[in-house]
C-alpha atoms as a PDB file:
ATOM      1  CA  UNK A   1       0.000   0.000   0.000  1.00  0.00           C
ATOM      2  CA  UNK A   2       1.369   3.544  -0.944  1.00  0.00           C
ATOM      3  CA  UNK A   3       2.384   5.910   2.203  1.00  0.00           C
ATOM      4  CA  UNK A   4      -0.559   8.226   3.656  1.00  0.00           C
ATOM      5  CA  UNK A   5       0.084  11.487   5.148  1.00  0.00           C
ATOM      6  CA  UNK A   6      -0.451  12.002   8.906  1.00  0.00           C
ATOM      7  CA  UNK A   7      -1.866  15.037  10.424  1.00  0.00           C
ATOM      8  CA  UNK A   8       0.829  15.884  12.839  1.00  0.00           C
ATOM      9  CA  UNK A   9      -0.285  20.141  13.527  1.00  0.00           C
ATOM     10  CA  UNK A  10      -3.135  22.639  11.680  1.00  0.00           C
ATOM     11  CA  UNK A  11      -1.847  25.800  11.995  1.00  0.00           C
ATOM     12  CA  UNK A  12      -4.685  28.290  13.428  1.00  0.00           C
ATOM     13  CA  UNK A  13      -6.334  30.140  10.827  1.00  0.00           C
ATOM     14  CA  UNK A  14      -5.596  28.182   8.248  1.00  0.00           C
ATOM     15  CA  UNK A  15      -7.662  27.124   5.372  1.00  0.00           C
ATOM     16  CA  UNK A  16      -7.692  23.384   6.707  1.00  0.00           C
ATOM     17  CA  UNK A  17      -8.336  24.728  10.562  1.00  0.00           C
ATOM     18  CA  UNK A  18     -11.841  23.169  10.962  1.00  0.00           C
ATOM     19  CA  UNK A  19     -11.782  20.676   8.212  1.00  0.00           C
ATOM     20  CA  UNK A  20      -8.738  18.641   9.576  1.00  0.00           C
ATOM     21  CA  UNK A  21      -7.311  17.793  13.131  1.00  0.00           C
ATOM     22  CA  UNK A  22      -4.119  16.310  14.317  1.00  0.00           C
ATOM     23  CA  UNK A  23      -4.476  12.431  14.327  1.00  0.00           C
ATOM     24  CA  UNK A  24      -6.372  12.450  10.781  1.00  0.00           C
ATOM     25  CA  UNK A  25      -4.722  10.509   7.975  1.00  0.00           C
ATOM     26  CA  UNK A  26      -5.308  11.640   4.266  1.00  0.00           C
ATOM     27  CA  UNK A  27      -5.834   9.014   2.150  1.00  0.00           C
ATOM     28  CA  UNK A  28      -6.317  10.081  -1.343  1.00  0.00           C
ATOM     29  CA  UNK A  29      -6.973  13.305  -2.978  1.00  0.00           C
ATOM     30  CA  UNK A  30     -10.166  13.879  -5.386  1.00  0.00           C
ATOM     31  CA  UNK A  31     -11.954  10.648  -4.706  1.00  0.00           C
ATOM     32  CA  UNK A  32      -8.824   8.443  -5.356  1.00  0.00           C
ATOM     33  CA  UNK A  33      -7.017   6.950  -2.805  1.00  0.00           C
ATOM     34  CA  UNK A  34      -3.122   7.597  -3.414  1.00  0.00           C
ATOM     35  CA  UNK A  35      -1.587   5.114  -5.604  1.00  0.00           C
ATOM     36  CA  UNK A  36       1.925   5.863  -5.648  1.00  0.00           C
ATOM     37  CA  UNK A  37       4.166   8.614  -4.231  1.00  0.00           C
ATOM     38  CA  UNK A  38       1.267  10.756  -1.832  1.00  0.00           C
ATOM     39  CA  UNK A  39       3.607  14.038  -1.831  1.00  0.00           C
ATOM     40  CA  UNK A  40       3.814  13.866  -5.826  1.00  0.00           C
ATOM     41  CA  UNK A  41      -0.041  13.328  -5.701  1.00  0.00           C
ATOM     42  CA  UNK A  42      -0.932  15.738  -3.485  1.00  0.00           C
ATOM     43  CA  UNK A  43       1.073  18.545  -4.870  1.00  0.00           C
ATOM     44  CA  UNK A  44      -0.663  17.957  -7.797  1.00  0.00           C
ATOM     45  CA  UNK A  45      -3.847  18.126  -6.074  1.00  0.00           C
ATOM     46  CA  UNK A  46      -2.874  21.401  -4.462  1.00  0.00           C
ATOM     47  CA  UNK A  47      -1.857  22.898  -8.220  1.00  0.00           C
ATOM     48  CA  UNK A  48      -5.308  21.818  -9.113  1.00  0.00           C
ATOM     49  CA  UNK A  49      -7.211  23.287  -6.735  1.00  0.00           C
ATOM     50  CA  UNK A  50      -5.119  26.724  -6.751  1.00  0.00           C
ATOM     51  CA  UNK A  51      -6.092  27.011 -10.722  1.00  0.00           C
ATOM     52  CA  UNK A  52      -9.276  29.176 -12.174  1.00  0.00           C
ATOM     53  CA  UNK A  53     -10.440  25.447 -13.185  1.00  0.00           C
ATOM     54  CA  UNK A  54      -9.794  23.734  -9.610  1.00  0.00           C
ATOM     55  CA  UNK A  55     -11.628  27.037  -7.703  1.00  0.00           C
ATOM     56  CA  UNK A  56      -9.835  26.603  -4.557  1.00  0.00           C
ATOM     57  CA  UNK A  57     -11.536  23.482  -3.922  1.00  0.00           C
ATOM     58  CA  UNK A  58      -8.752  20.810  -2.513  1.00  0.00           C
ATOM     59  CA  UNK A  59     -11.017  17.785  -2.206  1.00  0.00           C
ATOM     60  CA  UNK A  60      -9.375  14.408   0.398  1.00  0.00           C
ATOM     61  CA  UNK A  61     -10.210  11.494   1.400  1.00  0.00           C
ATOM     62  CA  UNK A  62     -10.083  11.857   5.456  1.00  0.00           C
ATOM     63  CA  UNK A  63      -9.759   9.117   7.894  1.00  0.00           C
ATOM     64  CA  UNK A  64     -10.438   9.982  11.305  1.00  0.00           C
ATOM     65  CA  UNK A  65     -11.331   7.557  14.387  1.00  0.00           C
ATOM     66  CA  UNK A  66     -12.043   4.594  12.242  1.00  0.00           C
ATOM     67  CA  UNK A  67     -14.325   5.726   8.970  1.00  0.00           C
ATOM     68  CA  UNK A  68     -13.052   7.892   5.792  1.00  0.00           C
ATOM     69  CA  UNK A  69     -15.017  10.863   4.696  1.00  0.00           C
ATOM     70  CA  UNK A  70     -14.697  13.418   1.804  1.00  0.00           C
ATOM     71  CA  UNK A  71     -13.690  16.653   2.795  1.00  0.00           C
ATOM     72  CA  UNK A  72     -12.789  19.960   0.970  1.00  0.00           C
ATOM     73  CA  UNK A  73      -9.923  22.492   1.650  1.00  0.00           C
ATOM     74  CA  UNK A  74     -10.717  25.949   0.689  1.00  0.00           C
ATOM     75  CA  UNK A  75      -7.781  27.326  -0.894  1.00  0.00           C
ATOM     76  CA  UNK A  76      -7.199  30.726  -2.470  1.00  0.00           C
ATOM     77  CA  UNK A  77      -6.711  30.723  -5.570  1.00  0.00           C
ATOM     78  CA  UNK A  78      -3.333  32.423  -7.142  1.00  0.00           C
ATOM     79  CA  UNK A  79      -4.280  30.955 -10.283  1.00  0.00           C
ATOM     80  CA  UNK A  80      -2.251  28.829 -13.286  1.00  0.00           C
ATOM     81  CA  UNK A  81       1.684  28.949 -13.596  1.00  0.00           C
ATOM     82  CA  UNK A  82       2.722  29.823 -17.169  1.00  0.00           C
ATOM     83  CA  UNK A  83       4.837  27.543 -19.496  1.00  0.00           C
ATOM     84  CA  UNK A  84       8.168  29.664 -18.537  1.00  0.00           C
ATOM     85  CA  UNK A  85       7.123  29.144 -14.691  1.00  0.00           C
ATOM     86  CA  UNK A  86       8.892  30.822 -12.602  1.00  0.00           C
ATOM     87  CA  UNK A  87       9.633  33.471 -15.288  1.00  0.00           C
ATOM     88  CA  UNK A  88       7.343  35.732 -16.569  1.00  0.00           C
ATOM     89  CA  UNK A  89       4.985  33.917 -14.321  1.00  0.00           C
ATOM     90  CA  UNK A  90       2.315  36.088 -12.507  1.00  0.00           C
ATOM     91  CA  UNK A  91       1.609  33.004  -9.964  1.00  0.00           C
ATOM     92  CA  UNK A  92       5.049  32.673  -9.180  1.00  0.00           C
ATOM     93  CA  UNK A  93       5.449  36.404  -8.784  1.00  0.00           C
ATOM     94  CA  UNK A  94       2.467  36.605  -6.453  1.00  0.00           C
ATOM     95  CA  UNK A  95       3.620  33.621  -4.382  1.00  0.00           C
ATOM     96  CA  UNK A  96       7.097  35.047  -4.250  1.00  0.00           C
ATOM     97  CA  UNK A  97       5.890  38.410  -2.788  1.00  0.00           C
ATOM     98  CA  UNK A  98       3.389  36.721  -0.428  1.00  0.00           C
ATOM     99  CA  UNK A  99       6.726  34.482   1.102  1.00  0.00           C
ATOM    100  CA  UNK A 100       8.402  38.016   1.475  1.00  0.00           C
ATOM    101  CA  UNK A 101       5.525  39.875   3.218  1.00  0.00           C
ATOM    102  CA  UNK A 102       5.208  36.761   5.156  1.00  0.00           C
ATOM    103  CA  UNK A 103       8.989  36.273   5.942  1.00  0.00           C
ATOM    104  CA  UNK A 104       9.259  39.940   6.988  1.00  0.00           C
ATOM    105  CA  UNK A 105       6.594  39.862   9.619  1.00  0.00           C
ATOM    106  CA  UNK A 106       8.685  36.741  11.029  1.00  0.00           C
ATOM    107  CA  UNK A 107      11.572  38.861  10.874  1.00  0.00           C
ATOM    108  CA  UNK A 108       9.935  42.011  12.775  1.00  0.00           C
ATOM    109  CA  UNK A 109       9.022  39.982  15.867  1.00  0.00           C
ATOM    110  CA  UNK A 110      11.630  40.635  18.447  1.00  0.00           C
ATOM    111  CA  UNK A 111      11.500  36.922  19.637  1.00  0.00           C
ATOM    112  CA  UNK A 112      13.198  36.043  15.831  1.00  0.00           C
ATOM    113  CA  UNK A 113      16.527  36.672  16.717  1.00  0.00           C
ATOM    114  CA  UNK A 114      16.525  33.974  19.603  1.00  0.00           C
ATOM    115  CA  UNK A 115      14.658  31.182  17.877  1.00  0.00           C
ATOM    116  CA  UNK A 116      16.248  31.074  14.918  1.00  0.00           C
ATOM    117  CA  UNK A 117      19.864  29.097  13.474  1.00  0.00           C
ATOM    118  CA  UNK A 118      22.126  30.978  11.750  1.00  0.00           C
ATOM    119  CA  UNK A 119      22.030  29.424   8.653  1.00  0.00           C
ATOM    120  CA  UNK A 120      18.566  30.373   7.997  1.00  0.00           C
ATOM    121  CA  UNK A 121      18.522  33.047   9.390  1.00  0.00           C
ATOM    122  CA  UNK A 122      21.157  34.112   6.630  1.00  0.00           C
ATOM    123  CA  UNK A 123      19.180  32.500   4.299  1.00  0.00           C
ATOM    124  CA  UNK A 124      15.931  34.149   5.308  1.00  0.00           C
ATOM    125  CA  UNK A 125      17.440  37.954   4.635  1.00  0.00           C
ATOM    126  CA  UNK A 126      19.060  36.662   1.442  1.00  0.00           C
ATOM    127  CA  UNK A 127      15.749  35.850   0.241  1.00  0.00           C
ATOM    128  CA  UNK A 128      14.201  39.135   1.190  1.00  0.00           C
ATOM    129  CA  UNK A 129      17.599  41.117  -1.050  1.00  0.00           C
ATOM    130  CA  UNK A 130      17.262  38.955  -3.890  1.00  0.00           C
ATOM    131  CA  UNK A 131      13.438  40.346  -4.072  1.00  0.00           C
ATOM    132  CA  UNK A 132      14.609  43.643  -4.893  1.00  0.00           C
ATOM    133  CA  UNK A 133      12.140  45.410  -2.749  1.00  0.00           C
ATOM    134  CA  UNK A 134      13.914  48.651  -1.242  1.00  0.00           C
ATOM    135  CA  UNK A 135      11.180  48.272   1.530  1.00  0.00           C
ATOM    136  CA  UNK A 136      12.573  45.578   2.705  1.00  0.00           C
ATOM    137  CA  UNK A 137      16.289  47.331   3.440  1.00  0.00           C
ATOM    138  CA  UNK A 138      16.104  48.476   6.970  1.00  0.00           C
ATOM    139  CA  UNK A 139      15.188  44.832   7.518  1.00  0.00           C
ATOM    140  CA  UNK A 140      18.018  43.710   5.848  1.00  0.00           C
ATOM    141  CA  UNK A 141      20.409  46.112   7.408  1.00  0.00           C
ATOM    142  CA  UNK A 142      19.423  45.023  10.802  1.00  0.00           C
ATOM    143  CA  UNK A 143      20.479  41.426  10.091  1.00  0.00           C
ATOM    144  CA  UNK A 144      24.114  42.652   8.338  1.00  0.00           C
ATOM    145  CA  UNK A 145      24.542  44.100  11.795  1.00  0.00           C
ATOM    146  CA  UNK A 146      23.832  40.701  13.215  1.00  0.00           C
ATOM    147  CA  UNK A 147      26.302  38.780  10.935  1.00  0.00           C
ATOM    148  CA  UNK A 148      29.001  41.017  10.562  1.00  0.00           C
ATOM    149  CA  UNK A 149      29.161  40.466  14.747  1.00  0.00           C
ATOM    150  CA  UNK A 150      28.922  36.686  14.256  1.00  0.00           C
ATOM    151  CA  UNK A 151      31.531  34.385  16.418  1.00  0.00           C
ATOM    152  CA  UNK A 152      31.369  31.129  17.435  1.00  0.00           C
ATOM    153  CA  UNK A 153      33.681  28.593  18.528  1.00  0.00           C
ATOM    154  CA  UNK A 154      31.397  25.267  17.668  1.00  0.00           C
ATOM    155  CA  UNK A 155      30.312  24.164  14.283  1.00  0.00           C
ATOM    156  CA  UNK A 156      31.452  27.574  12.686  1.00  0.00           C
ATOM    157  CA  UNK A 157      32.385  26.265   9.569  1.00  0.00           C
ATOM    158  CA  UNK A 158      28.681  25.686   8.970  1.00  0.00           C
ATOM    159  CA  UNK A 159      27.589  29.057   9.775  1.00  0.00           C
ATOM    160  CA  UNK A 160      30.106  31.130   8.271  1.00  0.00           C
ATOM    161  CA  UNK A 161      30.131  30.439   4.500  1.00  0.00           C
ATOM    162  CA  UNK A 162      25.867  31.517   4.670  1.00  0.00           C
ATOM    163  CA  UNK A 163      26.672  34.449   6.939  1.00  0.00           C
ATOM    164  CA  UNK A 164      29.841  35.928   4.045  1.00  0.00           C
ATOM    165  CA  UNK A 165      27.258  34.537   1.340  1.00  0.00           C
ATOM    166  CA  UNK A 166      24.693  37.596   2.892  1.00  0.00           C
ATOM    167  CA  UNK A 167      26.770  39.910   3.918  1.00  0.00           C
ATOM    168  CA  UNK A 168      28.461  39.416   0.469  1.00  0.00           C
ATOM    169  CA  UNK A 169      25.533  40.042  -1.408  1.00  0.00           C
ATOM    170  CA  UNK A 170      24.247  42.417   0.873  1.00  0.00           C
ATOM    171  CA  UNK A 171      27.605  44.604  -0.507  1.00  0.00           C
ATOM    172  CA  UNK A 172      27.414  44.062  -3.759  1.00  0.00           C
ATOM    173  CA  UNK A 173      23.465  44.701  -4.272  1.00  0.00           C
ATOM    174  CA  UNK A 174      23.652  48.250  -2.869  1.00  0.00           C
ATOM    175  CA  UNK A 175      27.015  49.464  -1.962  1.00  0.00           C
ATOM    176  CA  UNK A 176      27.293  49.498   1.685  1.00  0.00           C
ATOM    177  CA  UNK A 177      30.829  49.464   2.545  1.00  0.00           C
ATOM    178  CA  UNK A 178      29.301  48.812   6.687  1.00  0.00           C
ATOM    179  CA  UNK A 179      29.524  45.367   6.517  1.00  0.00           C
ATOM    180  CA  UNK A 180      33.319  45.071   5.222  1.00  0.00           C
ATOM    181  CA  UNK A 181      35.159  45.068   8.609  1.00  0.00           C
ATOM    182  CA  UNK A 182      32.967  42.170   9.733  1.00  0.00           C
ATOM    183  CA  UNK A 183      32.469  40.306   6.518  1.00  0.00           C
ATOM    184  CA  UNK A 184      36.703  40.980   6.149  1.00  0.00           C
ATOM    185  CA  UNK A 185      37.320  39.534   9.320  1.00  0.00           C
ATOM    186  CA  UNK A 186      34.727  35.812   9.615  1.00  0.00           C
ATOM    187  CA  UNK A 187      36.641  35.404   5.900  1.00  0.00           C
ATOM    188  CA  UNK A 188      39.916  35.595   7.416  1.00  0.00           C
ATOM    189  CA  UNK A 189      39.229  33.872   9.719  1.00  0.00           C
ATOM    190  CA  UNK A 190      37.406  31.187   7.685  1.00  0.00           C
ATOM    191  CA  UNK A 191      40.898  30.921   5.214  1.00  0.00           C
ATOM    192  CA  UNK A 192      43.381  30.395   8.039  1.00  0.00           C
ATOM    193  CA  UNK A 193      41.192  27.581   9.820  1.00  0.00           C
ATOM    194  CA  UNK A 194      41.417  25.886   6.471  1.00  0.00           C
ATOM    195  CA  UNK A 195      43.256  22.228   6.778  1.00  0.00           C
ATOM    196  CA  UNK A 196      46.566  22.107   5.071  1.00  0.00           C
ATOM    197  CA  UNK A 197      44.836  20.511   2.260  1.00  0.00           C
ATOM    198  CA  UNK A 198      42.078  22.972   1.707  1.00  0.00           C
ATOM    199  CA  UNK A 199      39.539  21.263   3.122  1.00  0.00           C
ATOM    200  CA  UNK A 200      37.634  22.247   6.541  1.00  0.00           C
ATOM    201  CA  UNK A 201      36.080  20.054   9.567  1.00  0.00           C
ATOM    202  CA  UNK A 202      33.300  20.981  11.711  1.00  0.00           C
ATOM    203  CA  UNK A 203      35.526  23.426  13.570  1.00  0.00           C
ATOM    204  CA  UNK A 204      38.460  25.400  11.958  1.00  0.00           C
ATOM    205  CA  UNK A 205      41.732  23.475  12.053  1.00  0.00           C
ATOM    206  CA  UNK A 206      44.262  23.606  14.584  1.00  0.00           C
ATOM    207  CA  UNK A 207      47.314  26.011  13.784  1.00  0.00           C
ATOM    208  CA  UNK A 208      49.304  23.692  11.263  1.00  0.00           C
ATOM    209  CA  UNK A 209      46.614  22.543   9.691  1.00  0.00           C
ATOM    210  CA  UNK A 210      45.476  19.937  11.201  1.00  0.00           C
ATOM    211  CA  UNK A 211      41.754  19.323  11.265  1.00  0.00           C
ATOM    212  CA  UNK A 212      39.694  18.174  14.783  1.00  0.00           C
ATOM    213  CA  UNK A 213      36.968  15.702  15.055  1.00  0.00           C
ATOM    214  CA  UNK A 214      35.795  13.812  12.266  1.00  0.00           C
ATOM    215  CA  UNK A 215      38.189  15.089   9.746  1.00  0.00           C
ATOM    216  CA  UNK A 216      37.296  16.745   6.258  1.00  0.00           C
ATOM    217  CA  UNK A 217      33.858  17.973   6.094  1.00  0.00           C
ATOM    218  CA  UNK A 218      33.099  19.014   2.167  1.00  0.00           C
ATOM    219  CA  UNK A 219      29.242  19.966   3.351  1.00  0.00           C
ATOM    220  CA  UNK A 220      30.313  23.007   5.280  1.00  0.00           C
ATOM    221  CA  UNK A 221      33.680  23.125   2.802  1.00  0.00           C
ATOM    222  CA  UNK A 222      31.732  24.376  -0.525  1.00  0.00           C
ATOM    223  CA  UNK A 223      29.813  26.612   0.836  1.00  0.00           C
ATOM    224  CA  UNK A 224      32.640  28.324   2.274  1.00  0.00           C
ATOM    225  CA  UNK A 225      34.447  28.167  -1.142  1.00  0.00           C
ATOM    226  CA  UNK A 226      31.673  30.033  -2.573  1.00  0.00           C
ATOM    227  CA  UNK A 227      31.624  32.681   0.116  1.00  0.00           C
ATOM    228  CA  UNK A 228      35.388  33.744  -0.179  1.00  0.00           C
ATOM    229  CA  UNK A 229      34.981  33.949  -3.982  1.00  0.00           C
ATOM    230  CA  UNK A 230      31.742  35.757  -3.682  1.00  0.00           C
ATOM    231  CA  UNK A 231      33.441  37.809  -0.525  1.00  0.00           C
ATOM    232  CA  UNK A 232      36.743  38.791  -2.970  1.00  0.00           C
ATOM    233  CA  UNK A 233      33.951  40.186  -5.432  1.00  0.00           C
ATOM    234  CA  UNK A 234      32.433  42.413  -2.718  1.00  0.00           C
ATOM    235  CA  UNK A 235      36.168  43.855  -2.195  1.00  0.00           C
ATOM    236  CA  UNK A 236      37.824  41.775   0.613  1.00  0.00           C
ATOM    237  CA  UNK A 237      41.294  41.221  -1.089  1.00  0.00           C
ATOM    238  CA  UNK A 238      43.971  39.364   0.988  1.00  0.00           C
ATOM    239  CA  UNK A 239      46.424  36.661  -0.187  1.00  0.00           C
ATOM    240  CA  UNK A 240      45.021  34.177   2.242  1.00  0.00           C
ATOM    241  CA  UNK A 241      42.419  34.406   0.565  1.00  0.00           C
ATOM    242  CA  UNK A 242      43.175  33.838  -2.521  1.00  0.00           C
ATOM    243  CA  UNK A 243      45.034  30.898  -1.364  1.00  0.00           C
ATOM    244  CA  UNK A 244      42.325  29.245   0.607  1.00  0.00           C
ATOM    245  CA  UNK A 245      40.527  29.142  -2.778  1.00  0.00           C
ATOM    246  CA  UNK A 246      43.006  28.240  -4.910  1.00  0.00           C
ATOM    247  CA  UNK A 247      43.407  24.955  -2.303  1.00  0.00           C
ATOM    248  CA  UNK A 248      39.705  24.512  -2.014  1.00  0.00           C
ATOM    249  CA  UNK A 249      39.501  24.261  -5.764  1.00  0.00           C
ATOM    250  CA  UNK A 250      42.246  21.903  -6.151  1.00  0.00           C
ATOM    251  CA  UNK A 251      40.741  19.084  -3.730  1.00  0.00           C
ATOM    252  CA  UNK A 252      37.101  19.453  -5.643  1.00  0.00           C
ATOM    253  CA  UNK A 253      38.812  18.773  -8.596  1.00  0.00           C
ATOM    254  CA  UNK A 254      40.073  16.161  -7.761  1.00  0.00           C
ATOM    255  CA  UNK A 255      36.068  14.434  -7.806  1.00  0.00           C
ATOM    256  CA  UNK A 256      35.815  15.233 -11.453  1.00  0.00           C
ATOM    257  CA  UNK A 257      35.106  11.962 -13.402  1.00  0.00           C
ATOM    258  CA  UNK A 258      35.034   9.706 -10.104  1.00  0.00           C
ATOM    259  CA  UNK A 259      31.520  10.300  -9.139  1.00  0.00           C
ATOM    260  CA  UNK A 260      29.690  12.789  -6.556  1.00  0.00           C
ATOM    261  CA  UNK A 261      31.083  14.540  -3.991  1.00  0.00           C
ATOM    262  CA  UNK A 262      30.779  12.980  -0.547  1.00  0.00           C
ATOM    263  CA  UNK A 263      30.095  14.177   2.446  1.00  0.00           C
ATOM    264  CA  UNK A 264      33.624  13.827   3.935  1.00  0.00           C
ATOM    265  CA  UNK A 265      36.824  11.732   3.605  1.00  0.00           C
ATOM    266  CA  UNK A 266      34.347   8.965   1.759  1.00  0.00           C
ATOM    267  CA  UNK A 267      34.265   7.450  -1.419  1.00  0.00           C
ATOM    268  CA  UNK A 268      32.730   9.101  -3.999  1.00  0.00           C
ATOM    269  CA  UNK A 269      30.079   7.010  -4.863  1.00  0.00           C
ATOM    270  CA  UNK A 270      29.649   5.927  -0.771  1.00  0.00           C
ATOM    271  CA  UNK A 271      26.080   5.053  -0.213  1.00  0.00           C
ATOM    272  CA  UNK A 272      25.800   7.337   2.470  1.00  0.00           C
ATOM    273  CA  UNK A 273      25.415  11.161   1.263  1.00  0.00           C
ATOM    274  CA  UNK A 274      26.555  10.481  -1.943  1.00  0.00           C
ATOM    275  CA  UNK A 275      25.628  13.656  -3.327  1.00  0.00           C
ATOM    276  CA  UNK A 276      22.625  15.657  -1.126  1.00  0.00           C
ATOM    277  CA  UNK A 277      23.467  19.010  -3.159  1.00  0.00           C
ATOM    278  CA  UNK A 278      26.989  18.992  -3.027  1.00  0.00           C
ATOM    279  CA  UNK A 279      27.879  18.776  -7.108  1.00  0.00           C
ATOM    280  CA  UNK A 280      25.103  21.222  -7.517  1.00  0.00           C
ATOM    281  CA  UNK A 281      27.305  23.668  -5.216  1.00  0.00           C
ATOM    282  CA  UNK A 282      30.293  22.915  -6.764  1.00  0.00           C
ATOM    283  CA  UNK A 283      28.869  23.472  -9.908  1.00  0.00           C
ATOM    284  CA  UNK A 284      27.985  26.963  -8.673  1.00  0.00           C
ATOM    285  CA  UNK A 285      31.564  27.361  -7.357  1.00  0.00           C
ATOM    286  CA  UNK A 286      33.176  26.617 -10.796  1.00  0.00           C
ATOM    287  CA  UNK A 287      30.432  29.079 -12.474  1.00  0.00           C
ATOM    288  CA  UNK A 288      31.493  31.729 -10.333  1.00  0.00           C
ATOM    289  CA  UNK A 289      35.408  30.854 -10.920  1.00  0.00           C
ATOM    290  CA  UNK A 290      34.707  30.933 -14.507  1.00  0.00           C
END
C-alpha cells in the first residue's frame, strides 16, 4: 500500500483549521485513494485546486477515528503557472511576494533573533535582497549588523560560509561598505582555519593545519568556497584568501570523473550522502570561478 500522510499540527487560521485535526490521515486526494508517491499526488492536487479550473476546492479522502469521509480544503486561488514558470509567471510572482511579506513579519518579531539558526537566518534575509524590494532594506540592514558580529567557537564552519554569502551580497546589491570590517574579518578567519589541504572540519583546524573531530567535512567546505569567492567580489582582497581558494579548488577537482562529492573523507560514490546538493554547489563554485 502507498504511504498516507499524517496530520501531525493545523496551523490556526488556516484554510484546513476546521476541516482537519491532528491524528487524521489523508488518504487520497479527489476521490482516489493515493496510488503511488502521496507528496507527488498531493502537490498535484494542491496545483489543481489553486487554478481558475480547480476554484480553490482541494477535495481528500479523510480518515479519522475509524471511517473515511470526503472533505474539501478551501484554498485561495493564485491561479495557473505559465509555461516559462517561474519566469514571466504572474503566480510565481504573487507567491514570491506573499513568502516576502510573510517572511518579513517573522523577521519584525523581536522573539526572531533567539529562535532562529544561523544558517537560515542568513538564508531568510538573502531571500528578502534577492526580491529587490527597497522596503525591505532596513530589515536587511538590521540582520548585516547581526552577521558582521557573528563568532562562534562550535560548528562555525557551517555558519560562516551563509553568513559571508549575505553579507556578500548584501555589498554588492547596494554598496554598503558597513559590513566590510565584519564580513573581512569571519573570511579571514574562515581561510586560516582551512586544513593544510584545503579542506575544513566541523571546527576550523588547529594552527598547522590539522583538522579536529571527524576530519574533512566538504558539506560546510563548498559553501565556504563560494563565500570567499563571492566575498573577494564584494572587495575583501587578501592573499590568504586567494590561497584558501586556490586549495579549495584543487581538492574538488580532484572528484571530477570519479563520481559525486561525498560528504567527507568517503568514497565518492559511498552510499551514504553520496551527493545531497553537493555537485550542484560545486557546480555553482566553478560558475562563479569561470
Amino acid at each position: 500500500m502507498p504511504a498516507q500522510i499524517a496530520i501531525t499540527k493545523v496551523e490556526e487560521g488556516s484554510p484546513a483549521d476546521g476541516v482537519l485535526v491532528v491524528g487524521d490521515v489523508i488518504l487520497g486526494v479527489d476521490s482516489k485513494p493515493f496510488s503511488y508517491d502521496p507528496r507527488t499526488e498531493m502537490g498535484k492536487a494542491l496545483t489543481l485546486a489553486e487554478s481558475e479550473a480547480g476554484k480553490g476546492n482541494l477535495r481528500l479522502i479523510r480518515w479519522r477515528a475509524g471511517r473515511s469521509a470526503q472533505v474539501v480544503v478551501k484554498l485561495p486561488v493564485p491561479g495557473t503557472y505559465s509555461a516559462t514558470a517561474p519566469y514571466d509567471c504572474p503566480k510565481s510572482k504573487r507567491i514570491l511576494e506573499q513568502g516576502c511579506r510573510d517572511l518579513a513579519a517573522r523577521m519584525a518579531d523581536p522573539s526572531y533573533a533567539q529562535r532562529l539558526d544561523p544558517i537560515p537566518r542568513s538564508l531568510n534575509a538573502l531571500a528578502l535582497l534577492a526580491s529587490g524590494d527597497p522596503g525591505y532594506l532596513p530589515l536587511i540592514k538590521k540582520e548585516t549588523e547581526w552577521a558582521a558580529n557573528f563568532k562562534t567557537e562550535g560548528m562555525a564552519t557551517w555558519y560562516y560560509g551563509y553568513i559571508m554569502m549575505f553579507l556578500s551580497e548584501y555589498k554588492i546589491a547596494t554598496g554598503d561598505d558597513s559590513v566590510m570590517p565584519g564580513l573581512t574579518r569571519l573570511l579571514l578567519e574562515a581561510a586560516n582555519g582551512q586544513s593544510a589541504v584545503g579542506s575544513w572540519g566541523h571546527q576550523f583546524a588547529r594552527p598547522g593545519g590539522r583538522l579536529y573531530g571527524y576530519g574533512m567535512m566538504n558539506s560546510p567546505g563548498l559553501p565556504l568556497t563560494i563565500s570567499l569567492v563571492m566575498a573577494r567580489e564584494a572587495g575583501v582582497k587578501d592573499p590568504a584568501v586567494d590561497r584558501a581558494i586556490e586549495l579549495s579548488v584543487r581538492l574538488m577537482q580532484f572528484y571530477i570523473g570519479k563520481g559525486a562529492i561525498p560528504y567527507g573523507d568517503h568514497s565518492p560514490w559511498i552510499e551514504n550522502h553520496e551527493d545531497n546538493g553537493k555537485c550542484g554547489m560545486a557546480a555553482v563554485l566553478f560558475n562563479l570561478l569561470g
